[in-house]
C-alpha atoms as a PDB file:
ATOM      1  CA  UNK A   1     130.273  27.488 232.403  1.00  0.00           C
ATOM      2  CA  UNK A   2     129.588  28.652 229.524  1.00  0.00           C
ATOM      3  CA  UNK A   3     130.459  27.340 226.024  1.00  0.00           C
ATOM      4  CA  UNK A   4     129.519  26.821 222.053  1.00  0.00           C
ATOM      5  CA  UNK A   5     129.119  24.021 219.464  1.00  0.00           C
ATOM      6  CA  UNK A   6     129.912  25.139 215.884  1.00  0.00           C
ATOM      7  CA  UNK A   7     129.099  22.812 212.754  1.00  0.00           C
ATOM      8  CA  UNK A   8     130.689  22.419 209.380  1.00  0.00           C
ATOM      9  CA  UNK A   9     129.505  20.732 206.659  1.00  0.00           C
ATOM     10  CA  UNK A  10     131.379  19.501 203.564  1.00  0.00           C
ATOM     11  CA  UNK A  11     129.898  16.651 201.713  1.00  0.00           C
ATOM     12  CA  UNK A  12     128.420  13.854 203.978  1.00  0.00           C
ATOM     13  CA  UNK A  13     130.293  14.687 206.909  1.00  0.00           C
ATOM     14  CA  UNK A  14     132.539  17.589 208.422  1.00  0.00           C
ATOM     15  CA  UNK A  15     133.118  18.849 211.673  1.00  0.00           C
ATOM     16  CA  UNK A  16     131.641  19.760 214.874  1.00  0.00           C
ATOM     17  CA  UNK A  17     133.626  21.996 217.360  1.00  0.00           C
ATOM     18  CA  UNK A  18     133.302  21.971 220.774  1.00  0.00           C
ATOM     19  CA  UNK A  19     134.518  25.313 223.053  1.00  0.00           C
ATOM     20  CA  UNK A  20     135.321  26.775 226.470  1.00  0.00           C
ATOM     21  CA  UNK A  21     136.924  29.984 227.458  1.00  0.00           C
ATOM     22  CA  UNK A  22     140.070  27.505 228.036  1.00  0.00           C
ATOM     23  CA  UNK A  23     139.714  26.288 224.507  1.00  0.00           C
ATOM     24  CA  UNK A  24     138.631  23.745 221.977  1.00  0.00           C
ATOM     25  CA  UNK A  25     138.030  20.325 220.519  1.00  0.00           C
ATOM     26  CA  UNK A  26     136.648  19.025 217.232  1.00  0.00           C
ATOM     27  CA  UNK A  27     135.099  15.968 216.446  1.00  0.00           C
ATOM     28  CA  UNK A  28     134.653  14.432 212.655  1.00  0.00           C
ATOM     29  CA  UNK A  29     131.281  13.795 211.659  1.00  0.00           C
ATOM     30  CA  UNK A  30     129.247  11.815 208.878  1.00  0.00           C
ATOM     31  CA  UNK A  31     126.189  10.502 207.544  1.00  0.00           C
ATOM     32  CA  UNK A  32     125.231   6.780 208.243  1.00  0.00           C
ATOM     33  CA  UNK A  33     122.711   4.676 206.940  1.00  0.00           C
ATOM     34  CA  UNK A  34     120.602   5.593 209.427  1.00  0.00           C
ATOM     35  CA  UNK A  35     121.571   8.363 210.780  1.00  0.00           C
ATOM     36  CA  UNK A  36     124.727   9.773 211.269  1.00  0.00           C
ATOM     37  CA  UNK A  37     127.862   9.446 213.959  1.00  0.00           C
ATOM     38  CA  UNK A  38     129.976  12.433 215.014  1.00  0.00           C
ATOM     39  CA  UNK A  39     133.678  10.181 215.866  1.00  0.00           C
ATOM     40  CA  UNK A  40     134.936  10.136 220.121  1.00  0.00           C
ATOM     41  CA  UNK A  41     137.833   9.156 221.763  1.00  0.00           C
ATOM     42  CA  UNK A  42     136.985   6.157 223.890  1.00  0.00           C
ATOM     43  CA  UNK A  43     136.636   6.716 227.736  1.00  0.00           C
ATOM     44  CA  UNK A  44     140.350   4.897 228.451  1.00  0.00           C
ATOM     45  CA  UNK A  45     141.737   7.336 225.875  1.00  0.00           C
ATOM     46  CA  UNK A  46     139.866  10.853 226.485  1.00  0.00           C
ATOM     47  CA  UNK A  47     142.340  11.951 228.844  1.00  0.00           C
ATOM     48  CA  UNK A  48     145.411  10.983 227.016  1.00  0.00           C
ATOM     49  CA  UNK A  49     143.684  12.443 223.864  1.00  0.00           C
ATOM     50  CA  UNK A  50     143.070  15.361 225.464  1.00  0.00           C
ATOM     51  CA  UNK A  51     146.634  16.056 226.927  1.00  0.00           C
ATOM     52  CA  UNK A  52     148.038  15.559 223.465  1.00  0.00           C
ATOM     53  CA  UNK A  53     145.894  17.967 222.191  1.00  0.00           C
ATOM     54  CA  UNK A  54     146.971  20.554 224.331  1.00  0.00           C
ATOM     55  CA  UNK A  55     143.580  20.429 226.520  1.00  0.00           C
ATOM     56  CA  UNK A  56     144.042  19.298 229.418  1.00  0.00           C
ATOM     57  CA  UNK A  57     140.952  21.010 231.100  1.00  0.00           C
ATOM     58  CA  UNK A  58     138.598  18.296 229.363  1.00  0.00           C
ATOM     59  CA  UNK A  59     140.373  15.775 231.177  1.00  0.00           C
ATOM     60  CA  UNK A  60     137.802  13.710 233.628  1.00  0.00           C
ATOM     61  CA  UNK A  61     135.051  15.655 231.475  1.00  0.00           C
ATOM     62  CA  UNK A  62     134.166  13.507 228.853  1.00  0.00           C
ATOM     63  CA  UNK A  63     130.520  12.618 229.431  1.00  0.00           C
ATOM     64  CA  UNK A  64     129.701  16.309 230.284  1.00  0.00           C
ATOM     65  CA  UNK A  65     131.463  17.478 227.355  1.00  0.00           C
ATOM     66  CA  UNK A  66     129.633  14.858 224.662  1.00  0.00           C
ATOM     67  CA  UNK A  67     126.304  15.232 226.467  1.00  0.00           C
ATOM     68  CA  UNK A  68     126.656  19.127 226.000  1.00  0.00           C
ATOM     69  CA  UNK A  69     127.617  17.995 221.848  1.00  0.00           C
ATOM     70  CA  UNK A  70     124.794  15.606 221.319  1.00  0.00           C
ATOM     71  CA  UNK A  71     122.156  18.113 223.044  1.00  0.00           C
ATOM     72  CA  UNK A  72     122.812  21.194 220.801  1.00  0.00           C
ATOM     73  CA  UNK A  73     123.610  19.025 217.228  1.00  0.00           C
ATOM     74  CA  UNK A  74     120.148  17.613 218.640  1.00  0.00           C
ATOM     75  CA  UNK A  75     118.829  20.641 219.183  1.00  0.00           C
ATOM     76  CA  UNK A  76     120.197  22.410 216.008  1.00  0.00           C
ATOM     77  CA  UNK A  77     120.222  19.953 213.206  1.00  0.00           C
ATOM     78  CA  UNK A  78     118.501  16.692 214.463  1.00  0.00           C
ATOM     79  CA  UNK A  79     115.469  17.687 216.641  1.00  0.00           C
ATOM     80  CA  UNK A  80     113.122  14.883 216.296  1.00  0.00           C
ATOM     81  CA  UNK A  81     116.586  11.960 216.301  1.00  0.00           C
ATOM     82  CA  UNK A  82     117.082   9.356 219.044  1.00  0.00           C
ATOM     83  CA  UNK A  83     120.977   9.787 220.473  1.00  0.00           C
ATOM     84  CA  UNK A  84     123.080   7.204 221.945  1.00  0.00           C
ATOM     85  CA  UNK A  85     126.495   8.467 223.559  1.00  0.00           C
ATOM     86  CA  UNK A  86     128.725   5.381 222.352  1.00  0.00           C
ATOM     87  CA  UNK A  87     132.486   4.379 223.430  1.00  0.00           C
ATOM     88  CA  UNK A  88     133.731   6.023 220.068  1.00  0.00           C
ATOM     89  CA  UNK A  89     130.610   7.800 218.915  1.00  0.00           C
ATOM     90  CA  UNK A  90     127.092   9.533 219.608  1.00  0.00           C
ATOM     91  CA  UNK A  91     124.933   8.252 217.202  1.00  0.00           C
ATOM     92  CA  UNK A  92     121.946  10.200 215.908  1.00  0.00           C
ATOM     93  CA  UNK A  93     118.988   7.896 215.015  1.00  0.00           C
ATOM     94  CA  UNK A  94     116.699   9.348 212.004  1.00  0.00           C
END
């Protein structure tokens, strides 16, 4: 399946899209003290989330989906930072 991540910056924070063929979703990001967190629904929300936002094919996908986010921010911006997938984050580690 093929997809893209696409990052904006404005300021400390901004936003980091996530898309599919079917679609998209963005997630807000910032700086942190020591690092910075890019903002998740929690797992007993995703799908509800997701419905409301008119994607309902990232229902039941919500580890895949942030594991596929935190590898390429990783991989783009944050090569050499420890991630943690949290209940309402992934938290990059400088």
């Amino acid at each position: 399946m093929s997809f893209k991540i696409e990052i904006e910056q404005t300021g400390r924070g901004g936003t980091i899209t996530y898309s599919e063929d079917q679609g998209s979703l963005s997630f807000d990001w910032e700086f942190a003290s020591s690092g910075a967190d890019v903002f998740v629904t929690p797992p007993a929300q995703w799908d509800a989330n997701c419905l409301g936002r008119g994607a309902g094919w990232a229902t039941g996908r919500r580890q895949e989906i942030l594991e596929r986010v935190a590898h390429e921010v990783r991989r783009e911006k944050a090569t050499s930072a420890s991630v943690s997938i949290e209940d309402q984050w992934i938290h990059f580690a400088f």
